[in-house]
PDB file of N, CA and C in Angstrom:
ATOM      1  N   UNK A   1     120.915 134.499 125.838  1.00  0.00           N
ATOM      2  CA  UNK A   1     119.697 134.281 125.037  1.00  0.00           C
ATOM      3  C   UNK A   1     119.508 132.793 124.760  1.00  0.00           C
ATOM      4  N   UNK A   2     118.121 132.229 124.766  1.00  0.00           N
ATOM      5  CA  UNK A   2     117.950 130.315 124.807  1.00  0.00           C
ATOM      6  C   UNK A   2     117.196 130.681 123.307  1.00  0.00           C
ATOM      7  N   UNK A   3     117.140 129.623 122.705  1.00  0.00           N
ATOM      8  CA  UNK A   3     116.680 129.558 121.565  1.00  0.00           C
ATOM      9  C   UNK A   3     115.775 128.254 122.062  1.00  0.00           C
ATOM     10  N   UNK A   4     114.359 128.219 122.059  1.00  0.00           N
ATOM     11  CA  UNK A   4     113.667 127.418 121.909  1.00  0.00           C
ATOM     12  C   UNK A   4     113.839 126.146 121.202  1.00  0.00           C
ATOM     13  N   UNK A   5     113.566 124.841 121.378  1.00  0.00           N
ATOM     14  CA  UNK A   5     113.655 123.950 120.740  1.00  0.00           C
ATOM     15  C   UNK A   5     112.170 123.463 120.444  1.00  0.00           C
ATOM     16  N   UNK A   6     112.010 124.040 118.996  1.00  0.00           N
ATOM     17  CA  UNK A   6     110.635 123.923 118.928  1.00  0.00           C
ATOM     18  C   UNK A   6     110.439 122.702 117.541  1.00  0.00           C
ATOM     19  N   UNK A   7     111.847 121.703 117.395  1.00  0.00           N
ATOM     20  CA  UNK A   7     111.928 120.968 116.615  1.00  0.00           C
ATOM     21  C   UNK A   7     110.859 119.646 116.716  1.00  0.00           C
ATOM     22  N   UNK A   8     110.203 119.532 117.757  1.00  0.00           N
ATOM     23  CA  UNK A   8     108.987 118.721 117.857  1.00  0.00           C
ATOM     24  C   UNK A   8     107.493 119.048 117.677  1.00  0.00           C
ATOM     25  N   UNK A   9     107.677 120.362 117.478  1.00  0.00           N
ATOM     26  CA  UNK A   9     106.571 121.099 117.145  1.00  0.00           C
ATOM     27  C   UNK A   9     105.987 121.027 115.516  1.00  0.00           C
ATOM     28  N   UNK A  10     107.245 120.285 115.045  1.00  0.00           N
ATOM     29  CA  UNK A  10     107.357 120.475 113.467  1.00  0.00           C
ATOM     30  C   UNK A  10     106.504 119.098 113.528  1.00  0.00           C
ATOM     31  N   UNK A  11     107.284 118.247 114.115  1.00  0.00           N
ATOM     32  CA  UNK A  11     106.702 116.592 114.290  1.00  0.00           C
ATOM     33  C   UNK A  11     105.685 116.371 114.521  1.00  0.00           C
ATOM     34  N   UNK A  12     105.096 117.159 115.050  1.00  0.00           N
ATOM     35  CA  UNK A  12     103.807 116.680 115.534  1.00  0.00           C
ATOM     36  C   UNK A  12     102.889 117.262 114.222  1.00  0.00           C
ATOM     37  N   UNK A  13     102.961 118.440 113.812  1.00  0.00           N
ATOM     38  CA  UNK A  13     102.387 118.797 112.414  1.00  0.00           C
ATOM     39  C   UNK A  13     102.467 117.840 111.618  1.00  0.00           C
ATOM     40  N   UNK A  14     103.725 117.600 111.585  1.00  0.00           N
ATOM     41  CA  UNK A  14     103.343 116.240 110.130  1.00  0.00           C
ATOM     42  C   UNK A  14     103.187 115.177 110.332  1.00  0.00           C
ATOM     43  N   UNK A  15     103.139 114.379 112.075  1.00  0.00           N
ATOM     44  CA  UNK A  15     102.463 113.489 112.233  1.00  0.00           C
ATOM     45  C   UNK A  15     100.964 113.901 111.956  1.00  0.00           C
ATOM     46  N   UNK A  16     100.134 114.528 112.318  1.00  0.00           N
ATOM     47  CA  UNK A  16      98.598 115.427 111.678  1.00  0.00           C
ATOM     48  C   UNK A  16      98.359 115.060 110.666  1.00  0.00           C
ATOM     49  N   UNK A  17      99.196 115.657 109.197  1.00  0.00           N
ATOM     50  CA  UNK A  17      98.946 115.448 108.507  1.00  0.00           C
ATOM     51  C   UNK A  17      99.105 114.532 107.568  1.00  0.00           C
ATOM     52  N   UNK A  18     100.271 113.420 108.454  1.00  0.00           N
ATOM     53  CA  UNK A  18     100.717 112.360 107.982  1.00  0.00           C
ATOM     54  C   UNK A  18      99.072 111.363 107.791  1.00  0.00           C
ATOM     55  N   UNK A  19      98.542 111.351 109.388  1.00  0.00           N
ATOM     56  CA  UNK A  19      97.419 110.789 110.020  1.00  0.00           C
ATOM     57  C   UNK A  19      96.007 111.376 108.829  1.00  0.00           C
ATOM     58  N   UNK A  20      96.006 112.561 108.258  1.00  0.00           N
ATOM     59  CA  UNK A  20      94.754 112.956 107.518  1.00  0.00           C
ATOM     60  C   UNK A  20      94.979 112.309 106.560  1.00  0.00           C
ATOM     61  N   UNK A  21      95.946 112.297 105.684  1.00  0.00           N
ATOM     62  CA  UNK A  21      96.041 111.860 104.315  1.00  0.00           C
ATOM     63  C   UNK A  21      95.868 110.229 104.408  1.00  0.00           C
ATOM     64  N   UNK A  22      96.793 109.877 105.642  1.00  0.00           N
ATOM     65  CA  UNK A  22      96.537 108.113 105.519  1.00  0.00           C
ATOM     66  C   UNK A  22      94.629 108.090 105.560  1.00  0.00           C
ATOM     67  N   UNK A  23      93.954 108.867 106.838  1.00  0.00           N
ATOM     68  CA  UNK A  23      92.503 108.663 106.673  1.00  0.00           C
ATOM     69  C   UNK A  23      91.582 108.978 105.348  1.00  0.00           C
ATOM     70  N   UNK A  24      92.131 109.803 104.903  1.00  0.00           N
ATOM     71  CA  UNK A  24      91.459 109.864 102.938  1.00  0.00           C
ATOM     72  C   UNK A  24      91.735 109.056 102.339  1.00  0.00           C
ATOM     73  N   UNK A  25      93.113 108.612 102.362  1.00  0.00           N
ATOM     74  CA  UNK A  25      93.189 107.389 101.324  1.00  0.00           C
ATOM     75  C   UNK A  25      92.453 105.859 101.736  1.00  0.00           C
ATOM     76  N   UNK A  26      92.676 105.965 103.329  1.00  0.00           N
ATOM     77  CA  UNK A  26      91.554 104.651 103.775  1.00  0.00           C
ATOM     78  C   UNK A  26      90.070 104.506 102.941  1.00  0.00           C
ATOM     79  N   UNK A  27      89.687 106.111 103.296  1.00  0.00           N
ATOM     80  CA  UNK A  27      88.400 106.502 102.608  1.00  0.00           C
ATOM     81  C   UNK A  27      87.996 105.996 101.453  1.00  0.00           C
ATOM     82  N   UNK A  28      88.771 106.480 100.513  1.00  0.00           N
ATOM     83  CA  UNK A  28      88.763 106.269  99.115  1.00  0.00           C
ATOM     84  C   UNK A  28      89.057 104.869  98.810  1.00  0.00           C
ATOM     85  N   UNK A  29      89.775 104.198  99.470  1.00  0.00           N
ATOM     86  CA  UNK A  29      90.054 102.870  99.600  1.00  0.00           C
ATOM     87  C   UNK A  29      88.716 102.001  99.897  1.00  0.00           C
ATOM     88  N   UNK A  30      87.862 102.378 100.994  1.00  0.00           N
ATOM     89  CA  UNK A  30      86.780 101.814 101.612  1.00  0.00           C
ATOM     90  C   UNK A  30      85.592 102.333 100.460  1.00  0.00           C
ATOM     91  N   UNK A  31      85.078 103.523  99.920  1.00  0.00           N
ATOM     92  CA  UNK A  31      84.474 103.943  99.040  1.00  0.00           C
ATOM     93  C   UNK A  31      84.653 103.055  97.757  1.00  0.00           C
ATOM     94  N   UNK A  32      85.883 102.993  97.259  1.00  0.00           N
ATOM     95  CA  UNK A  32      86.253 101.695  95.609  1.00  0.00           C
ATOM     96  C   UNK A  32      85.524 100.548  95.923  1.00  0.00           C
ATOM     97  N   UNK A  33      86.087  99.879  97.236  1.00  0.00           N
ATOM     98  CA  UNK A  33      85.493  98.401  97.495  1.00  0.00           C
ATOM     99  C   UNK A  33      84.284  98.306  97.992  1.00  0.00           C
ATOM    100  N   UNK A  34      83.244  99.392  98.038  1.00  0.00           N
ATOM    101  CA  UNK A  34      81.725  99.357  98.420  1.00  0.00           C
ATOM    102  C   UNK A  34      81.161  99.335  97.265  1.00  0.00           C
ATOM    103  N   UNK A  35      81.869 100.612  96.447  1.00  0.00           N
ATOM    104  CA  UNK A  35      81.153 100.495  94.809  1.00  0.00           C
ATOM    105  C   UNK A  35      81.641  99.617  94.070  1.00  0.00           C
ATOM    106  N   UNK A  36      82.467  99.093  94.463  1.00  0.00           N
ATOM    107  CA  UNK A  36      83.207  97.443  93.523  1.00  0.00           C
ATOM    108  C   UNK A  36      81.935  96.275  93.976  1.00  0.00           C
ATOM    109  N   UNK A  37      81.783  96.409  95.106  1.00  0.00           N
ATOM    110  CA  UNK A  37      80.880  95.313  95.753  1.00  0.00           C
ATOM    111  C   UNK A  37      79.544  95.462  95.331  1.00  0.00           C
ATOM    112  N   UNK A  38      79.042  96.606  94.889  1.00  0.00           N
ATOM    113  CA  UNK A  38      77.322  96.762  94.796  1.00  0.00           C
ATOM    114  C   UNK A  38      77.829  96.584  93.030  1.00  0.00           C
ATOM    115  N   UNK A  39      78.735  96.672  92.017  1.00  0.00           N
ATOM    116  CA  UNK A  39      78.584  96.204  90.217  1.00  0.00           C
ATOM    117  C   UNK A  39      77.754  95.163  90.347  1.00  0.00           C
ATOM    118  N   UNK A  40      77.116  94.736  89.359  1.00  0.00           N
ATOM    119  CA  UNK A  40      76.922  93.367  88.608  1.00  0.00           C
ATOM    120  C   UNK A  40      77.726  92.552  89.064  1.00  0.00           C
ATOM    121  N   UNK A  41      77.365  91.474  89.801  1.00  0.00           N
ATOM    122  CA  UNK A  41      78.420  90.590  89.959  1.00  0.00           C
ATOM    123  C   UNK A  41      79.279  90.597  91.395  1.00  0.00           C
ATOM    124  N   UNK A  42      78.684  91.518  92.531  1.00  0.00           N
ATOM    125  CA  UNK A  42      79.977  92.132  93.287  1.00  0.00           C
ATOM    126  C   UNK A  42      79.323  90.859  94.493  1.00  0.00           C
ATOM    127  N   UNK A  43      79.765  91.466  95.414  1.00  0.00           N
ATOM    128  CA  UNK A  43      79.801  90.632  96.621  1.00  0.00           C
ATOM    129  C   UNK A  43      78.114  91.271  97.185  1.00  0.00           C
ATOM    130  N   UNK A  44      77.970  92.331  97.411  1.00  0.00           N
ATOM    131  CA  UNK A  44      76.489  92.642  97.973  1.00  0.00           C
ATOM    132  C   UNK A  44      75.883  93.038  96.733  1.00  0.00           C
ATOM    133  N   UNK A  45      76.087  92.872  95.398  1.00  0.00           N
ATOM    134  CA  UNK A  45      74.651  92.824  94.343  1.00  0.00           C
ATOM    135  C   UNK A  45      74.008  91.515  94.817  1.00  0.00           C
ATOM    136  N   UNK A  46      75.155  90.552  94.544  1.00  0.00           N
ATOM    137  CA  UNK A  46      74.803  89.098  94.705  1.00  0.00           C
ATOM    138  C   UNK A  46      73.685  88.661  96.183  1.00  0.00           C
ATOM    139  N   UNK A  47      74.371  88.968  97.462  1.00  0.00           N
ATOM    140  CA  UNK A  47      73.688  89.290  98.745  1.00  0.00           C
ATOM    141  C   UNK A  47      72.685  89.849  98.478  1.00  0.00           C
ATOM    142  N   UNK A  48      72.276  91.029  97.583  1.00  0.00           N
ATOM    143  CA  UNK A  48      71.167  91.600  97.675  1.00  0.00           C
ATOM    144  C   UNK A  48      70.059  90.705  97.026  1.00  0.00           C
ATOM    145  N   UNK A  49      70.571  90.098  96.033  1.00  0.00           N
ATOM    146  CA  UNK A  49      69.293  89.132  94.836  1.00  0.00           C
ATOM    147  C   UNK A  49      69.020  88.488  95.465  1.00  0.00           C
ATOM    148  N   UNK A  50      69.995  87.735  96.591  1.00  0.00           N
ATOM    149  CA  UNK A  50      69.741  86.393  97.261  1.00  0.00           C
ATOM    150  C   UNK A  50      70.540  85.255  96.472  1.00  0.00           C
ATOM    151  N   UNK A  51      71.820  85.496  95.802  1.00  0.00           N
ATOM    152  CA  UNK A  51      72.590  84.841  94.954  1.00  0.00           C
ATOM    153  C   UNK A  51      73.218  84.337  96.282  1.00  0.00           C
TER     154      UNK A  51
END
């Protein structure tokens, strides 16, 4: 009887979900510094007035 070696099968799952969570937190990362940038004062309020 062979017993499968399906120990890379595991790896690759949590490379997946290693890869989703890093892309949400990019997200949320990229989302803070857009709404940081459009406050009073940000980098594209200013761009937008023509400051």
């Amino acid at each position: 009887m062979t017993i499968e070696d399906r120990s890379n099968e595991g790896m690759e799952l949590d490379q997946q979900a290693l890869q989703r969570n890093m892309q949400s937190q990019m997200k949320l990362a990229a989302e803070r510094a857009i709404a940081d940038s459009w406050r009073a004062g940000g980098i594209s309020f200013r761009q937008a007035r023509g400051g």
